[in-house]
N, C-alpha and C. Protein backbone atom coordinates (compact mmCIF):
# COMPACT_ATOMS: atom_id res chain seq x y z
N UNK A 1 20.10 63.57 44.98
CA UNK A 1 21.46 63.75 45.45
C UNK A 1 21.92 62.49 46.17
N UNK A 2 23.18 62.23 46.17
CA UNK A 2 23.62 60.64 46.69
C UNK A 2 24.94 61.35 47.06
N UNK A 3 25.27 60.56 48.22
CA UNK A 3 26.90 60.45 49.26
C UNK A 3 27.56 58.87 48.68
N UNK A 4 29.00 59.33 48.27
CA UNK A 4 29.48 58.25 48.52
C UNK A 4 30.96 57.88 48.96
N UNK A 5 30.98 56.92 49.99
CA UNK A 5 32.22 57.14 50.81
C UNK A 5 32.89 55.73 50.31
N UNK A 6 34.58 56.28 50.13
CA UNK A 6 35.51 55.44 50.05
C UNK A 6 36.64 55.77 50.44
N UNK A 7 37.79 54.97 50.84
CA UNK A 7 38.80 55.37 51.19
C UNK A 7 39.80 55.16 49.54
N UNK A 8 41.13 56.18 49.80
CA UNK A 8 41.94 56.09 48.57
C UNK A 8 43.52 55.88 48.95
N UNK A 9 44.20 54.99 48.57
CA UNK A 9 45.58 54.99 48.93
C UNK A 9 46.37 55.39 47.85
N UNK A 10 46.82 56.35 46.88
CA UNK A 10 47.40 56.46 45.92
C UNK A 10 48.77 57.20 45.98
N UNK A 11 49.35 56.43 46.00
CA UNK A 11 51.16 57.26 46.02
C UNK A 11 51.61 58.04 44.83
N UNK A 12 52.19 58.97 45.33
CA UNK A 12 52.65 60.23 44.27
C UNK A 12 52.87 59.45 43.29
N UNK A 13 54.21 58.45 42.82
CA UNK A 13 54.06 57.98 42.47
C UNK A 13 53.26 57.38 41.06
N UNK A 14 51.97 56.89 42.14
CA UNK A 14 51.32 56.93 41.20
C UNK A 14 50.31 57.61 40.39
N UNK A 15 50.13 58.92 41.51
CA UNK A 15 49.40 59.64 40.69
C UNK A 15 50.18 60.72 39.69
N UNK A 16 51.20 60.13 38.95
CA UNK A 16 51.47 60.72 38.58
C UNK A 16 50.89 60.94 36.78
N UNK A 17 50.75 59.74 36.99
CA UNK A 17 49.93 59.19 35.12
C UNK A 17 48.50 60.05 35.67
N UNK A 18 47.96 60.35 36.64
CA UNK A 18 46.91 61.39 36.62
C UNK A 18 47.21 62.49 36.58
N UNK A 19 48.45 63.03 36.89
CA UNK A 19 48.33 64.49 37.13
C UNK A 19 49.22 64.67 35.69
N UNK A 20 49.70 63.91 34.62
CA UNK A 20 50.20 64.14 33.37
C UNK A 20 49.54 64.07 32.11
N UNK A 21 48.42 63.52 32.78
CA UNK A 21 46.71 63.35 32.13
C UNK A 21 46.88 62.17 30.97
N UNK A 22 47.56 60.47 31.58
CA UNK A 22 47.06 60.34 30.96
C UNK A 22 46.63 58.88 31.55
N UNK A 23 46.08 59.11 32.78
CA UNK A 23 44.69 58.44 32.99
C UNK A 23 44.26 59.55 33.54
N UNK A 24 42.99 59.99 33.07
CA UNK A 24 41.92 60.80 33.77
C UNK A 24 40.88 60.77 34.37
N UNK A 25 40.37 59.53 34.76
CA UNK A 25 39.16 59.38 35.51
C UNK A 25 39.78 58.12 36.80
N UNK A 26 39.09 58.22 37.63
CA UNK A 26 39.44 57.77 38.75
C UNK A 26 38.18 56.99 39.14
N UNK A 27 38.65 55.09 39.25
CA UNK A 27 36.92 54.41 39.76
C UNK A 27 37.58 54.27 40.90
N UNK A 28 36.33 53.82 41.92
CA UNK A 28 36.54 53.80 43.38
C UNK A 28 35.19 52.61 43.50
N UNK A 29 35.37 51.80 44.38
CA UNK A 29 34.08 51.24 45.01
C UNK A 29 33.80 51.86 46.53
N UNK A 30 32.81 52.54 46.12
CA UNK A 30 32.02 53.20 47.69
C UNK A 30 31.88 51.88 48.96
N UNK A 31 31.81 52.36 50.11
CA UNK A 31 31.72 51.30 50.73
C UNK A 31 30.20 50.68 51.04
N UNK A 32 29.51 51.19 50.38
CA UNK A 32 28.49 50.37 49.88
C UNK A 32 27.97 49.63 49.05
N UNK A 33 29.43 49.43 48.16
CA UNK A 33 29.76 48.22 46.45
C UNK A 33 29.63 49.07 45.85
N UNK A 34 28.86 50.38 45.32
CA UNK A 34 28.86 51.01 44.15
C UNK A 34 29.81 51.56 43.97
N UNK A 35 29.99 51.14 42.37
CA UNK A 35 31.39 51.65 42.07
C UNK A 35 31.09 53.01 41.18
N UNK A 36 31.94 54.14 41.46
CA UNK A 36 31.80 55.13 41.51
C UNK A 36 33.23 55.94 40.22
N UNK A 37 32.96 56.59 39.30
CA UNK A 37 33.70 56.66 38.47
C UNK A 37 33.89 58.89 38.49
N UNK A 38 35.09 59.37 38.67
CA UNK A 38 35.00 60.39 38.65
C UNK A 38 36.57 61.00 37.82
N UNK A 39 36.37 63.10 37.56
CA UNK A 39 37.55 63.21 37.25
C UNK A 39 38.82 62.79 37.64
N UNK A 40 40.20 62.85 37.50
CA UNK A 40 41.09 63.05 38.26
C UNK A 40 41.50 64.01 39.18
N UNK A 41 41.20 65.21 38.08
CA UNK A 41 41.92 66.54 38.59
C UNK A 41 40.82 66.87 40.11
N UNK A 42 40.00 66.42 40.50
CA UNK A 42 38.98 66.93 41.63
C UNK A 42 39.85 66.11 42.54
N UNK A 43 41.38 65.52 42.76
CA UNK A 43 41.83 64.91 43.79
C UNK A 43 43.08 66.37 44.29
N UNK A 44 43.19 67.02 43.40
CA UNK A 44 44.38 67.69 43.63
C UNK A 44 44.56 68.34 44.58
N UNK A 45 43.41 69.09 45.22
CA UNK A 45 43.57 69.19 46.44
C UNK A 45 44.19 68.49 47.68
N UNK A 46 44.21 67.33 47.07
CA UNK A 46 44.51 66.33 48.51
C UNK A 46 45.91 65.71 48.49
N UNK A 47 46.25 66.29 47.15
CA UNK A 47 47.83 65.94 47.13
C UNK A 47 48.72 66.36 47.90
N UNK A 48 49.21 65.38 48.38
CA UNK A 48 50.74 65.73 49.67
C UNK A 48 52.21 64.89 48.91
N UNK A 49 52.94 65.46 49.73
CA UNK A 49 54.27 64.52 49.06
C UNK A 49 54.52 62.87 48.67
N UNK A 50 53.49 62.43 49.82
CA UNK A 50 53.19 60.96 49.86
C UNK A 50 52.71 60.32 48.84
N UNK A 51 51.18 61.02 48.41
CA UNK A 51 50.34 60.85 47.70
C UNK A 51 49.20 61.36 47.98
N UNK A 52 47.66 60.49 47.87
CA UNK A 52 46.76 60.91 48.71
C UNK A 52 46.20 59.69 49.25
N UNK A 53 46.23 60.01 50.49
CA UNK A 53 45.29 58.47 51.42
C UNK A 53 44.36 59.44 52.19
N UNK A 54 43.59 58.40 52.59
CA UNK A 54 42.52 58.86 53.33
C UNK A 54 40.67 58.45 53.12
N UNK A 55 40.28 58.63 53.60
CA UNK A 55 38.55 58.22 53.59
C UNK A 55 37.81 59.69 53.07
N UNK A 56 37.02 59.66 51.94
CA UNK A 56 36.40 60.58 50.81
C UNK A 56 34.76 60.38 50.97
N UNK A 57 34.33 61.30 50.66
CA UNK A 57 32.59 61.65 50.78
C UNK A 57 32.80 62.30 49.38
N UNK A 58 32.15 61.78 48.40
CA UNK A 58 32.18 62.55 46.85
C UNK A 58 30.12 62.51 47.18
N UNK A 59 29.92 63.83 46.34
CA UNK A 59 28.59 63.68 46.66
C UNK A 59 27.85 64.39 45.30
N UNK A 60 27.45 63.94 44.56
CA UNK A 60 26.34 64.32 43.44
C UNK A 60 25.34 64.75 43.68
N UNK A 61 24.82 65.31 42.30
CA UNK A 61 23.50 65.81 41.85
C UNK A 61 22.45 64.16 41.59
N UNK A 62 21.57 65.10 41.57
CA UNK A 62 20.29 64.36 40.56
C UNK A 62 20.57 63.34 39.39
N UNK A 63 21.38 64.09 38.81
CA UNK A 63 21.74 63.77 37.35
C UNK A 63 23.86 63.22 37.29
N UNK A 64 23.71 62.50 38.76
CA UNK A 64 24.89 61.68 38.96
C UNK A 64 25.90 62.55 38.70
N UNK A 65 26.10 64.17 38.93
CA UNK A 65 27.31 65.19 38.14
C UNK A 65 27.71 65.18 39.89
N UNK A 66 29.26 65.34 39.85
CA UNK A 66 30.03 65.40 40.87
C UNK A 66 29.62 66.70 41.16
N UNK A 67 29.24 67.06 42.33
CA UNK A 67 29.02 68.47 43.48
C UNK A 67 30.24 68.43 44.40
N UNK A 68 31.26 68.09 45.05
CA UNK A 68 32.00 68.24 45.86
C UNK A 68 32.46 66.49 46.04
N UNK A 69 33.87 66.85 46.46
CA UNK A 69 34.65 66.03 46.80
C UNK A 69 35.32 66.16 47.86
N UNK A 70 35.11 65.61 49.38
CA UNK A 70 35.72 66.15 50.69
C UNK A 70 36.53 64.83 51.47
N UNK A 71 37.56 65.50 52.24
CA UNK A 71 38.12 64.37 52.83
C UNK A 71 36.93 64.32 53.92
N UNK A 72 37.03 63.03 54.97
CA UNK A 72 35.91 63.02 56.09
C UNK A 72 36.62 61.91 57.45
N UNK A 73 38.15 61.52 56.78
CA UNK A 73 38.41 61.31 57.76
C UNK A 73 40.24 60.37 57.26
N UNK A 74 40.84 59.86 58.45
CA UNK A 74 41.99 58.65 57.78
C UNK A 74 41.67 57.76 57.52
């Protein structure tokens, strides 16, 4: 199992080519360089009028499969 934390600034805006599906995966570099590649739709929760900002803990399995996606802070 592995943690990995990044922050995300994405304005409605622009998530909008995610939430119309047609970009669907979302990379991020953790703040430990690994770059980290996941769904889109596991952000929707965090959608506000703005967009979504904030600092993320995505945390996997064994076998690198997304287990949860949590905010953890601004």
């Amino acid at each position: 199992m592995a943690d990995y934390y990044f922050r995300l600034a994405i304005s409605a805006q622009r998530y909008l080519s995610y939430y119309r599906g047609t970009t669907r995966a979302v990379l991020v570099q953790a703040e430990d360089g690994t770059r980290v590649q996941f769904p889109a739709r596991h952000l929707q929760p965090f959608i506000t009028r703005d967009g979504i900002f904030g600092r993320f803990r995505l945390c996997t399995d064994d076998g690198q499969r997304l287990v949860a996606l949590q905010r953890v802070g601004d």
